[in-house]
C-alpha atoms as a PDB file:
ATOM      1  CA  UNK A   1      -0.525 -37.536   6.313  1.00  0.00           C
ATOM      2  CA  UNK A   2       0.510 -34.141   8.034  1.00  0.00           C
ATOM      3  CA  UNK A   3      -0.760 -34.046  12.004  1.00  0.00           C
ATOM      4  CA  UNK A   4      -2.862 -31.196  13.370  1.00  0.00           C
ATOM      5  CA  UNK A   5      -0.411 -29.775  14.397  1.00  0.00           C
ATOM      6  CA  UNK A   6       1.448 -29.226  10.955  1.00  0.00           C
ATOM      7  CA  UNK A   7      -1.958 -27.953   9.767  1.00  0.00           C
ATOM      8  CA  UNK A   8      -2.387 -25.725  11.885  1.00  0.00           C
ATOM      9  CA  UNK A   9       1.034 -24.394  11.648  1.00  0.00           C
ATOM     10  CA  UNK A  10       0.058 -23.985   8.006  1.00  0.00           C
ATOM     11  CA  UNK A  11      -2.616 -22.311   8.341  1.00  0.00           C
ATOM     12  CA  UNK A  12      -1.617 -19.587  10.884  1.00  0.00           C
ATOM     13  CA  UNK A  13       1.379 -19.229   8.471  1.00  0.00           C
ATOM     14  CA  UNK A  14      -1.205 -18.374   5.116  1.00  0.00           C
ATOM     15  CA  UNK A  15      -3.149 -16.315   7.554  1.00  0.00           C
ATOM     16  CA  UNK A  16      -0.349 -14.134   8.478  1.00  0.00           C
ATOM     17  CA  UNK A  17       0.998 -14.057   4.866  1.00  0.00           C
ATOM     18  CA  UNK A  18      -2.717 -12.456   3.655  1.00  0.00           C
ATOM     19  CA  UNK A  19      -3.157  -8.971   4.258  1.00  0.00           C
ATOM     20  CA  UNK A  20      -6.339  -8.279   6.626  1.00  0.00           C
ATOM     21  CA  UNK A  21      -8.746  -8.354   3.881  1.00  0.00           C
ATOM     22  CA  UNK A  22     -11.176  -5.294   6.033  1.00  0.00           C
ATOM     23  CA  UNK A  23      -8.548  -3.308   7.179  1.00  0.00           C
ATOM     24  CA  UNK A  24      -6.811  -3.417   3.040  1.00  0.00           C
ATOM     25  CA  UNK A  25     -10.815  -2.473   2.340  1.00  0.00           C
ATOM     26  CA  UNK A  26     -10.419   0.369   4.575  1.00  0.00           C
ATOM     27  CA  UNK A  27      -7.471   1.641   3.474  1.00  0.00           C
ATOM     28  CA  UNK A  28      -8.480   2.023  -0.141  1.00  0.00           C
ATOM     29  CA  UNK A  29     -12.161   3.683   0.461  1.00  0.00           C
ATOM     30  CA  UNK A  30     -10.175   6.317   2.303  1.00  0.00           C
ATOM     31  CA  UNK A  31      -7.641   6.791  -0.436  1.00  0.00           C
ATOM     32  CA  UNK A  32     -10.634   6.905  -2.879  1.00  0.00           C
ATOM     33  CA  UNK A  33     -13.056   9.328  -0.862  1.00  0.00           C
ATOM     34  CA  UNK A  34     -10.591  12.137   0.103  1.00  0.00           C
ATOM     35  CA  UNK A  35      -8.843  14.918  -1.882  1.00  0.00           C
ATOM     36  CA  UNK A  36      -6.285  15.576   0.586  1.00  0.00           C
ATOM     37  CA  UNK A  37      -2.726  14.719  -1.357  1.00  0.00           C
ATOM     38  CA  UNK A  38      -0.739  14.344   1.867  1.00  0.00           C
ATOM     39  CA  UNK A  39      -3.384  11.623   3.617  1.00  0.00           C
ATOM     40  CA  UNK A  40      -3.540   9.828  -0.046  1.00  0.00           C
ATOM     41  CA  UNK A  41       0.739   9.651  -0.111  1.00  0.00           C
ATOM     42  CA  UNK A  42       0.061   8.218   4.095  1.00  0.00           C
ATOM     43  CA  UNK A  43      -2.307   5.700   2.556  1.00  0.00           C
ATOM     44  CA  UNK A  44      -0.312   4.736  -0.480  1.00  0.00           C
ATOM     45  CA  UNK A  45       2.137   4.114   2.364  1.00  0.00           C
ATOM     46  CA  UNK A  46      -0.234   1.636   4.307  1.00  0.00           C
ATOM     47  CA  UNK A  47      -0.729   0.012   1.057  1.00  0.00           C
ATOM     48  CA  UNK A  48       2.999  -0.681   0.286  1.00  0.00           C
ATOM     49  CA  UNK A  49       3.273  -2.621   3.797  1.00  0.00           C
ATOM     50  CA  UNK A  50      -0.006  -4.151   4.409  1.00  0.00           C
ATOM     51  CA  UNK A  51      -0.127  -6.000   0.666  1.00  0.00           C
ATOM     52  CA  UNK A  52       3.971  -6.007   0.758  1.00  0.00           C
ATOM     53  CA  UNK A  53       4.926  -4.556  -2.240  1.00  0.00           C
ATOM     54  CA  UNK A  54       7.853  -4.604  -3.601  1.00  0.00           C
ATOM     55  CA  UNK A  55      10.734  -2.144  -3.892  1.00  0.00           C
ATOM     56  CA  UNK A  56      10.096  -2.322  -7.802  1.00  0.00           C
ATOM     57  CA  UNK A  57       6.590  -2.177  -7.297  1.00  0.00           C
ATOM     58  CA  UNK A  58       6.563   1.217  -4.950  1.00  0.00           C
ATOM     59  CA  UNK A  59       8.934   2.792  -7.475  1.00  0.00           C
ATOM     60  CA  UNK A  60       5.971   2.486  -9.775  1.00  0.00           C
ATOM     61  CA  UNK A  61       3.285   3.445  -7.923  1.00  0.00           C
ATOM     62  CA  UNK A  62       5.638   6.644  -6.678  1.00  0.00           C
ATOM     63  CA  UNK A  63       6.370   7.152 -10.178  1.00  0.00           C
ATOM     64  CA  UNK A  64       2.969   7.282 -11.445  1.00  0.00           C
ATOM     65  CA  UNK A  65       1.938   9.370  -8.098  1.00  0.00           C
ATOM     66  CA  UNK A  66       3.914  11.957  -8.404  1.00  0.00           C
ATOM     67  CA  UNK A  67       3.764  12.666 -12.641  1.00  0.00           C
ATOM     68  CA  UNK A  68      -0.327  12.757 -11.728  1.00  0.00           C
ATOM     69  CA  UNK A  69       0.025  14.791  -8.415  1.00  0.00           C
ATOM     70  CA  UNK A  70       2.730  17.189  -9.523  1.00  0.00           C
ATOM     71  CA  UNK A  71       1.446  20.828  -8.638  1.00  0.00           C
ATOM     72  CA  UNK A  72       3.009  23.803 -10.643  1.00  0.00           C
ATOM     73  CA  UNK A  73       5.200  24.712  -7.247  1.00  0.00           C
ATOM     74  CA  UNK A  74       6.281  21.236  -7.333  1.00  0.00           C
ATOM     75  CA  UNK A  75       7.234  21.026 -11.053  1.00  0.00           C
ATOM     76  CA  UNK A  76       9.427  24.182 -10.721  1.00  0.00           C
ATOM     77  CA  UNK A  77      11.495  23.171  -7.698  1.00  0.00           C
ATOM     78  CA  UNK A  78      11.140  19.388  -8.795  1.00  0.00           C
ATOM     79  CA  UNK A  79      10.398  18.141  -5.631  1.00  0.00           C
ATOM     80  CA  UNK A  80       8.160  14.947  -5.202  1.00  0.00           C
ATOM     81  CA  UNK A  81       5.345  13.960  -3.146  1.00  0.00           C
ATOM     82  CA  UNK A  82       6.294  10.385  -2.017  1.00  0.00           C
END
């Protein structure tokens, strides 16, 4: 049988592990209620660390981004947004 100790070891381990379910919340009302491109590429950004994507996984969602967010400036001088 594990000691309280272990346990709570454990558990302050899973805790850390788990994004903070309110701030994660948060994060994605503000992506969802504004129009402003450059705050939704600083929230995408939040997103990547506080649910710990991936590098595979933020090449997708930059991918996707930037093919729906392209503006005609942007698809002339090819830059990207994130």
């Amino acid at each position: 049988m594990a000691s309280t100790a272990e346990n709570a070891k454990k558990l302050e381990e899973e805790l850390e592990s788990q994004p903070n379910y309110e701030y994660v919340k948060n994060v994605i009302l503000s992506y969802i209620c504004t129009n402003d491109v450059n705050l939704h590429v600083n929230i995408i950004r939040a997103i990547f660390v506080a649910l710990k994507f991936t590098k595979e996984e933020e090449e997708k969602v930059r991918i996707a981004f930037n093919a729906n967010n392209t503006s005609y400036i942007g698809m002339i001088s090819g830059s990207k947004l994130i």
